[in-house]
N, C-alpha and C. Protein backbone atom coordinates (compact mmCIF):
# COMPACT_ATOMS: atom_id res chain seq x y z
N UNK A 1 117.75 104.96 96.22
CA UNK A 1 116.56 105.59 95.70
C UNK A 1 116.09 106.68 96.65
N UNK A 2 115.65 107.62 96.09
CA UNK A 2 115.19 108.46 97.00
C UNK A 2 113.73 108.47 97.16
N UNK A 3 113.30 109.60 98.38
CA UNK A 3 111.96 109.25 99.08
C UNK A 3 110.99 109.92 98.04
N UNK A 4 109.84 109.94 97.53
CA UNK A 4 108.94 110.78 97.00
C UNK A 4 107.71 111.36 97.78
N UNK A 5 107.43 112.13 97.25
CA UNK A 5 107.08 113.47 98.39
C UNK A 5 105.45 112.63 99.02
N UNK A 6 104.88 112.40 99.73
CA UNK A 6 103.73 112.14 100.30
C UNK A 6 102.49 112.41 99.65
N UNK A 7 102.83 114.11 99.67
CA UNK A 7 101.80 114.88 99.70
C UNK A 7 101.02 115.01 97.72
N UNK A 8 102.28 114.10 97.14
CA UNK A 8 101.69 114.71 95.73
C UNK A 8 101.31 113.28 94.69
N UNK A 9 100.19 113.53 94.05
CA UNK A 9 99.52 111.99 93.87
C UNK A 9 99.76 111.68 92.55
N UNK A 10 100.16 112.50 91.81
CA UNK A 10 101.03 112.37 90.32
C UNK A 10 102.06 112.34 90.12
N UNK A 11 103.20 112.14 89.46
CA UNK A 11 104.93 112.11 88.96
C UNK A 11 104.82 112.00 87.82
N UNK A 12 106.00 113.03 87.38
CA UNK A 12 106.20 112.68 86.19
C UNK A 12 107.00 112.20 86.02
N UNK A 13 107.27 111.48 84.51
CA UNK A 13 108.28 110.72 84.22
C UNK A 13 109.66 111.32 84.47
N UNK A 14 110.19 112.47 84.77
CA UNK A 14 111.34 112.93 84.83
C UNK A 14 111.47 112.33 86.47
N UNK A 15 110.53 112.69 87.15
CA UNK A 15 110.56 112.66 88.78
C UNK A 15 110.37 111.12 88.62
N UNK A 16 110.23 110.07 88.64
CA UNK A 16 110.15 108.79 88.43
C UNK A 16 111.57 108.24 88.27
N UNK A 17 111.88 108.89 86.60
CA UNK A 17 113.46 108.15 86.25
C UNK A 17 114.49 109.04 87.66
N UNK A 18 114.54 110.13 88.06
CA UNK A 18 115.22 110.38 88.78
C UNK A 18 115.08 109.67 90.42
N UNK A 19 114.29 108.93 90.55
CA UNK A 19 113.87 108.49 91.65
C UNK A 19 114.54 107.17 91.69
N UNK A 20 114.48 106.10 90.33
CA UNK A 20 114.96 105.14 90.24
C UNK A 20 116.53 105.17 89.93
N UNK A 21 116.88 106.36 89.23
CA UNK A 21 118.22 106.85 88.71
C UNK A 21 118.59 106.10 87.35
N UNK A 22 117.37 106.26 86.84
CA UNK A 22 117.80 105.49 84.95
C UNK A 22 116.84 106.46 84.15
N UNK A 23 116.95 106.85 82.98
CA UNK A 23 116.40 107.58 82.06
C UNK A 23 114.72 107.14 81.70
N UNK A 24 114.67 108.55 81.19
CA UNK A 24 113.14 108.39 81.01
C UNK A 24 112.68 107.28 80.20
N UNK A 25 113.91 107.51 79.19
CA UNK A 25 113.76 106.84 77.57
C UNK A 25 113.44 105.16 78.27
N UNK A 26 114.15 104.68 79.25
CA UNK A 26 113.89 103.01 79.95
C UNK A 26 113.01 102.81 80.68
N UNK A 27 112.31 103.92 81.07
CA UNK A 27 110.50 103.92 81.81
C UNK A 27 110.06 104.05 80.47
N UNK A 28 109.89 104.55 79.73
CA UNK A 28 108.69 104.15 78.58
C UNK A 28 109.23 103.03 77.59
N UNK A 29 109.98 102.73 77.41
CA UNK A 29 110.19 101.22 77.22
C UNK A 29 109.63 100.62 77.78
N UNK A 30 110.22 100.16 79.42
CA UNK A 30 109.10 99.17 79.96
C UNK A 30 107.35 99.61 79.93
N UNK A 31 107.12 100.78 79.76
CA UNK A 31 105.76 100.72 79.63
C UNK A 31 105.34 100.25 78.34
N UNK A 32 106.26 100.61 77.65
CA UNK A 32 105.79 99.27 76.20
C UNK A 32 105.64 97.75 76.29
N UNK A 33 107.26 97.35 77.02
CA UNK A 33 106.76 95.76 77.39
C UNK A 33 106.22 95.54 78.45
N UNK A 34 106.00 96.10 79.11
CA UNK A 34 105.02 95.44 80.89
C UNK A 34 103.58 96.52 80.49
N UNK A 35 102.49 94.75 80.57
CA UNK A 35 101.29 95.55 80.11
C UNK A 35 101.07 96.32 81.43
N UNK A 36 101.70 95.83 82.81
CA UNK A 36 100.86 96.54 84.46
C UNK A 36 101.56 97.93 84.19
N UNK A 37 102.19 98.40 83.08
CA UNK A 37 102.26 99.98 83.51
C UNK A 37 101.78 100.91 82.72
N UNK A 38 100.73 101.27 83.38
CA UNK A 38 99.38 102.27 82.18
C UNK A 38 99.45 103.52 82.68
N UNK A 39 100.69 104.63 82.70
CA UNK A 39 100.16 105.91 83.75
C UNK A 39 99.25 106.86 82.83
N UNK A 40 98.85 107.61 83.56
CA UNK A 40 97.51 108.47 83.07
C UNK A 40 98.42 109.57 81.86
N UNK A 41 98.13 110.11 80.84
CA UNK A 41 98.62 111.25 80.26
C UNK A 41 97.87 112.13 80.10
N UNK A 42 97.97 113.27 80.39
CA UNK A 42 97.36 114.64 80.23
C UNK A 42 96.64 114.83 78.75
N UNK A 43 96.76 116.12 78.24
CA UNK A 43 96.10 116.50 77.38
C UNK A 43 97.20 116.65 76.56
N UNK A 44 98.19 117.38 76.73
CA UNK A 44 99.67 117.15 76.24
C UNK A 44 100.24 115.83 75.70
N UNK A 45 99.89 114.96 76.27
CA UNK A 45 100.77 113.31 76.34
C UNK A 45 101.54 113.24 77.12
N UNK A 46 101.81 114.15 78.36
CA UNK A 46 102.88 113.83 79.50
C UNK A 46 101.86 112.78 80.12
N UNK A 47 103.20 112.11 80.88
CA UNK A 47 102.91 110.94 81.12
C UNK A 47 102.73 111.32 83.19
N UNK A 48 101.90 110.86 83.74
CA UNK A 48 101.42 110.78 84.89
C UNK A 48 101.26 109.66 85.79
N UNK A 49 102.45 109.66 86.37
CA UNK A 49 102.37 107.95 87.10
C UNK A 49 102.03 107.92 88.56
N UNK A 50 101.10 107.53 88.73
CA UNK A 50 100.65 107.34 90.26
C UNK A 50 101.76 106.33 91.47
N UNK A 51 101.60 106.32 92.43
CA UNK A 51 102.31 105.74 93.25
C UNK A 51 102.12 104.12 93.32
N UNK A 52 100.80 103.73 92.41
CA UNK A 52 100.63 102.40 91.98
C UNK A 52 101.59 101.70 90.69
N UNK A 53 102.04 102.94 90.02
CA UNK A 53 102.23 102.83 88.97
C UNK A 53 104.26 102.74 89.55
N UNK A 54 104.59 103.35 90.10
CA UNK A 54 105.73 103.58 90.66
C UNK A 54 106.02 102.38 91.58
N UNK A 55 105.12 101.40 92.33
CA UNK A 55 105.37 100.48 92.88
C UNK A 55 105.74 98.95 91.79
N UNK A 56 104.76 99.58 90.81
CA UNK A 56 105.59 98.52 89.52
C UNK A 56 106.21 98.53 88.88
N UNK A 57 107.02 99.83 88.81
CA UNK A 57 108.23 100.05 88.15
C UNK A 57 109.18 99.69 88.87
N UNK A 58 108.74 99.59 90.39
CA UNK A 58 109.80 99.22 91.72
C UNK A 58 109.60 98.08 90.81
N UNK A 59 109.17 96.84 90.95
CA UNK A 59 108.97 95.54 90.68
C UNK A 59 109.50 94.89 89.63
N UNK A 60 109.09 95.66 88.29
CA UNK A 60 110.35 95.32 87.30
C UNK A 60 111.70 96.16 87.38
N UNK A 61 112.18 97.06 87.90
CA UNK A 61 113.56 97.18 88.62
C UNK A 61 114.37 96.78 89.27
N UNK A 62 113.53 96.15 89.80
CA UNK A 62 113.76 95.17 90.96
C UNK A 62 113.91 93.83 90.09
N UNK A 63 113.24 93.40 89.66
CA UNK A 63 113.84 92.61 88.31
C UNK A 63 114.81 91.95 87.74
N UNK A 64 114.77 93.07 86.85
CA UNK A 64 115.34 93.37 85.78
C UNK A 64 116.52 94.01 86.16
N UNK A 65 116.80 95.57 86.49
CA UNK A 65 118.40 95.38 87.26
C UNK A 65 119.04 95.22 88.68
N UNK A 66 118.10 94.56 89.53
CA UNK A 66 118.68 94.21 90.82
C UNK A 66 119.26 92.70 90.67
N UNK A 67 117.85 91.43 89.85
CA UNK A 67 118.01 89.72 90.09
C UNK A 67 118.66 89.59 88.44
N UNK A 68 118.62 90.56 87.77
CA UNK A 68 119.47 90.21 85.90
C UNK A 68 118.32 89.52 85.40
N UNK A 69 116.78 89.68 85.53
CA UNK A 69 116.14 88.64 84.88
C UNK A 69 116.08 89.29 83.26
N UNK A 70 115.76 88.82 81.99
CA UNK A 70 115.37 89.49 81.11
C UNK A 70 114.00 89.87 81.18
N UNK A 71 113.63 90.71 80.25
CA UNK A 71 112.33 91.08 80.42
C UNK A 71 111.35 90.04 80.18
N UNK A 72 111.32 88.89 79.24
CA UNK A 72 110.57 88.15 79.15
C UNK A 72 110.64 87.04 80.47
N UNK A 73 111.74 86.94 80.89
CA UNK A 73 111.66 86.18 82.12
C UNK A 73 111.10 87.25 83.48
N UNK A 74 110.98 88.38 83.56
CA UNK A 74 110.64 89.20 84.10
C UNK A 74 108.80 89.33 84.60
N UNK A 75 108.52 89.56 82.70
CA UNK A 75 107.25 89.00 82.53
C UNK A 75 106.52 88.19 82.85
N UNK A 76 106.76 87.06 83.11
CA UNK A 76 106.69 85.55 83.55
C UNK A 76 106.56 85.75 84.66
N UNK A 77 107.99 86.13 85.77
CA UNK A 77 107.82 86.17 86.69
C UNK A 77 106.40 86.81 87.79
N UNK A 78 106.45 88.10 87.14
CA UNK A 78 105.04 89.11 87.59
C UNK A 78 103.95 88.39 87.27
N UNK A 79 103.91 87.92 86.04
CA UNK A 79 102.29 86.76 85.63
C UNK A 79 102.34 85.76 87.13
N UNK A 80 103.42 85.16 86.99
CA UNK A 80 103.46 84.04 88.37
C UNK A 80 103.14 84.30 89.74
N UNK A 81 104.13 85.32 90.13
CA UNK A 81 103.99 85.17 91.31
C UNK A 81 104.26 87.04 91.85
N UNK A 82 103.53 87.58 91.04
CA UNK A 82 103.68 89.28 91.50
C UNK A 82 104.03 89.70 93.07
N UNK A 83 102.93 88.54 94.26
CA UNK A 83 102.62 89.04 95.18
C UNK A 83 103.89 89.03 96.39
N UNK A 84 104.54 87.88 95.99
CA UNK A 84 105.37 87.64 96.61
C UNK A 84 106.86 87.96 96.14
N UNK A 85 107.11 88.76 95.11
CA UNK A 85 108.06 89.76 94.64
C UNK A 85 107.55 90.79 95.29
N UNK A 86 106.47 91.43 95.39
CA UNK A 86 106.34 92.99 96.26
C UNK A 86 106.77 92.76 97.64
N UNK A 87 106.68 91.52 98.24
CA UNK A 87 106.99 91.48 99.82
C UNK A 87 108.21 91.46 99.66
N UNK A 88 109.28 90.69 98.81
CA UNK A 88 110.56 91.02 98.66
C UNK A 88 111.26 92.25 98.18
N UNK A 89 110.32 93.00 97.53
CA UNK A 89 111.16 94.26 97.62
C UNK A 89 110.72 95.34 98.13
N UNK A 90 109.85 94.97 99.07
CA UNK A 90 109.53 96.08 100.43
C UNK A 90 110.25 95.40 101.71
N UNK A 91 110.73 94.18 101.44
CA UNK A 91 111.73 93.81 102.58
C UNK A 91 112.97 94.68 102.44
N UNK A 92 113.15 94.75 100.57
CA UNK A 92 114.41 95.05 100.36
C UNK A 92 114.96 96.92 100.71
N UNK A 93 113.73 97.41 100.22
CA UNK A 93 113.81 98.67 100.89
C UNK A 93 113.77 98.85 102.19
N UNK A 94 113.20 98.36 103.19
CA UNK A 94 113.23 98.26 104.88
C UNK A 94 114.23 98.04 105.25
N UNK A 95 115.21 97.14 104.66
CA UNK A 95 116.31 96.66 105.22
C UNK A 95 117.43 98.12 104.59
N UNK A 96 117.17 98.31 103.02
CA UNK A 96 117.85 99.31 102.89
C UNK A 96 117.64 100.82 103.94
N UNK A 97 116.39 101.41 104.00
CA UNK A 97 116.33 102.20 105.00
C UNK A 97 117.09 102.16 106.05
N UNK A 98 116.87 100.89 106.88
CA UNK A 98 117.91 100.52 108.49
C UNK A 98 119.36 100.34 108.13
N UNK A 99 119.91 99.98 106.89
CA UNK A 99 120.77 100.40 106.82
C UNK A 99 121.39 102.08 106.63
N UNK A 100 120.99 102.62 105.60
CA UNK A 100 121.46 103.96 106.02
C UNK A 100 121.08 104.87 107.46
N UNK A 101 119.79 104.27 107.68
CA UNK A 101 119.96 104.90 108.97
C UNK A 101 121.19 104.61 110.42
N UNK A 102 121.24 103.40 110.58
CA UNK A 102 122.22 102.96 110.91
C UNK A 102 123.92 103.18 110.84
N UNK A 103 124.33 103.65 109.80
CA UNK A 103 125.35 104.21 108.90
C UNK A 103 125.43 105.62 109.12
N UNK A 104 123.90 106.48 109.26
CA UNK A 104 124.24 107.81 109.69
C UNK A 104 124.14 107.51 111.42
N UNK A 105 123.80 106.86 111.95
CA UNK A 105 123.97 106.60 113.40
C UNK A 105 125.47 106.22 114.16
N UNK A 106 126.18 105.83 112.94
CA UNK A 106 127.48 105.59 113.68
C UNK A 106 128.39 106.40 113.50
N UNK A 107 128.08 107.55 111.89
CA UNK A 107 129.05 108.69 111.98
C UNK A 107 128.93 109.59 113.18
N UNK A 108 127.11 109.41 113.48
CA UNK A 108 127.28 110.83 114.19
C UNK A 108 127.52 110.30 115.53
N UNK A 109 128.32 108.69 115.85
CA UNK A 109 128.58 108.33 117.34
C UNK A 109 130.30 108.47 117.00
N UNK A 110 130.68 108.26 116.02
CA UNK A 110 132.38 108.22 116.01
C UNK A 110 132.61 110.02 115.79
N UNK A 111 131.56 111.00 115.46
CA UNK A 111 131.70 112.23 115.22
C UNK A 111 131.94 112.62 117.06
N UNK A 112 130.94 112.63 117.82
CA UNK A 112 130.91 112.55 119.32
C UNK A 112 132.12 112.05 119.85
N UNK A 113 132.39 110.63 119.41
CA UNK A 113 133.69 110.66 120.18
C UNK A 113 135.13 110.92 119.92
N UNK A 114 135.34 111.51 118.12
CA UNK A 114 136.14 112.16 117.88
C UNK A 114 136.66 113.81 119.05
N UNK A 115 134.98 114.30 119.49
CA UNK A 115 134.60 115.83 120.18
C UNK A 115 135.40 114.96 120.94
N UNK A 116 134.81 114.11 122.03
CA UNK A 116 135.04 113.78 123.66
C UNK A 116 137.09 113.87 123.23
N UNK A 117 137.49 113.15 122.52
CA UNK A 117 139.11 113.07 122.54
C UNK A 117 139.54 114.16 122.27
N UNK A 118 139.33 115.20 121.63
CA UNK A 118 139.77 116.51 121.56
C UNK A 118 139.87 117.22 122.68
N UNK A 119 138.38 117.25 123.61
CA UNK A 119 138.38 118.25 124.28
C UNK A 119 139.50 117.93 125.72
């Protein structure tokens, strides 16, 4: 997944599905079945999802295609126990972060000592 920008307090659904890497058309689905996702729409009907709104799309993504739950077991789950699914998938991103960072830490140490054997 990639990072979203800090500085900007709206997304749109294009910047959302590209963030998660699944189509728009499966973010407004789940905003049909998951009542927690209400993003704001303009005057147009574009759809405007806040970074609250993006942390629960993390949550049923996390879900739904990371654990295979169905949506109604999905549902359930978030009714139950929401709070302690967000700590698991802010573990899950932390750990993902240290991994790629880590991963670019060892190209650019086997890149170095590819240099040192050359020279």
């Amino acid at each position: 997944m990639q990072t979203l920008p800090e500085e900007k307090l709206f997304f749109t659904i294009s910047e959302v599905a590209e963030h998660f890497r699944v189509n728009a058309s499966l973010i407004r689905f789940w905003e049909k079945e998951f009542q927690l996702l209400k993003p704001h729409k303009n005057k147009k009907g574009n759809r405007l999802f806040t970074r609250k709104d993006i942390e629960n799309i993390r949550l049923i993504y996390h879900l739904v295609k990371e654990k295979g739950y169905t949506l109604q077991g999905a549902k359930e789950k978030l009714k139950a126990d929401s709070s302690k699914i967000t700590r698991t998938t802010e573990a899950i991103d932390t750990l993902n972060r240290l991994r790629t960072f880590l991963l670019s830490l060892k190209y650019q140490l086997d890149v170095e000592e590819g240099e040192n054997l050359s020279a």
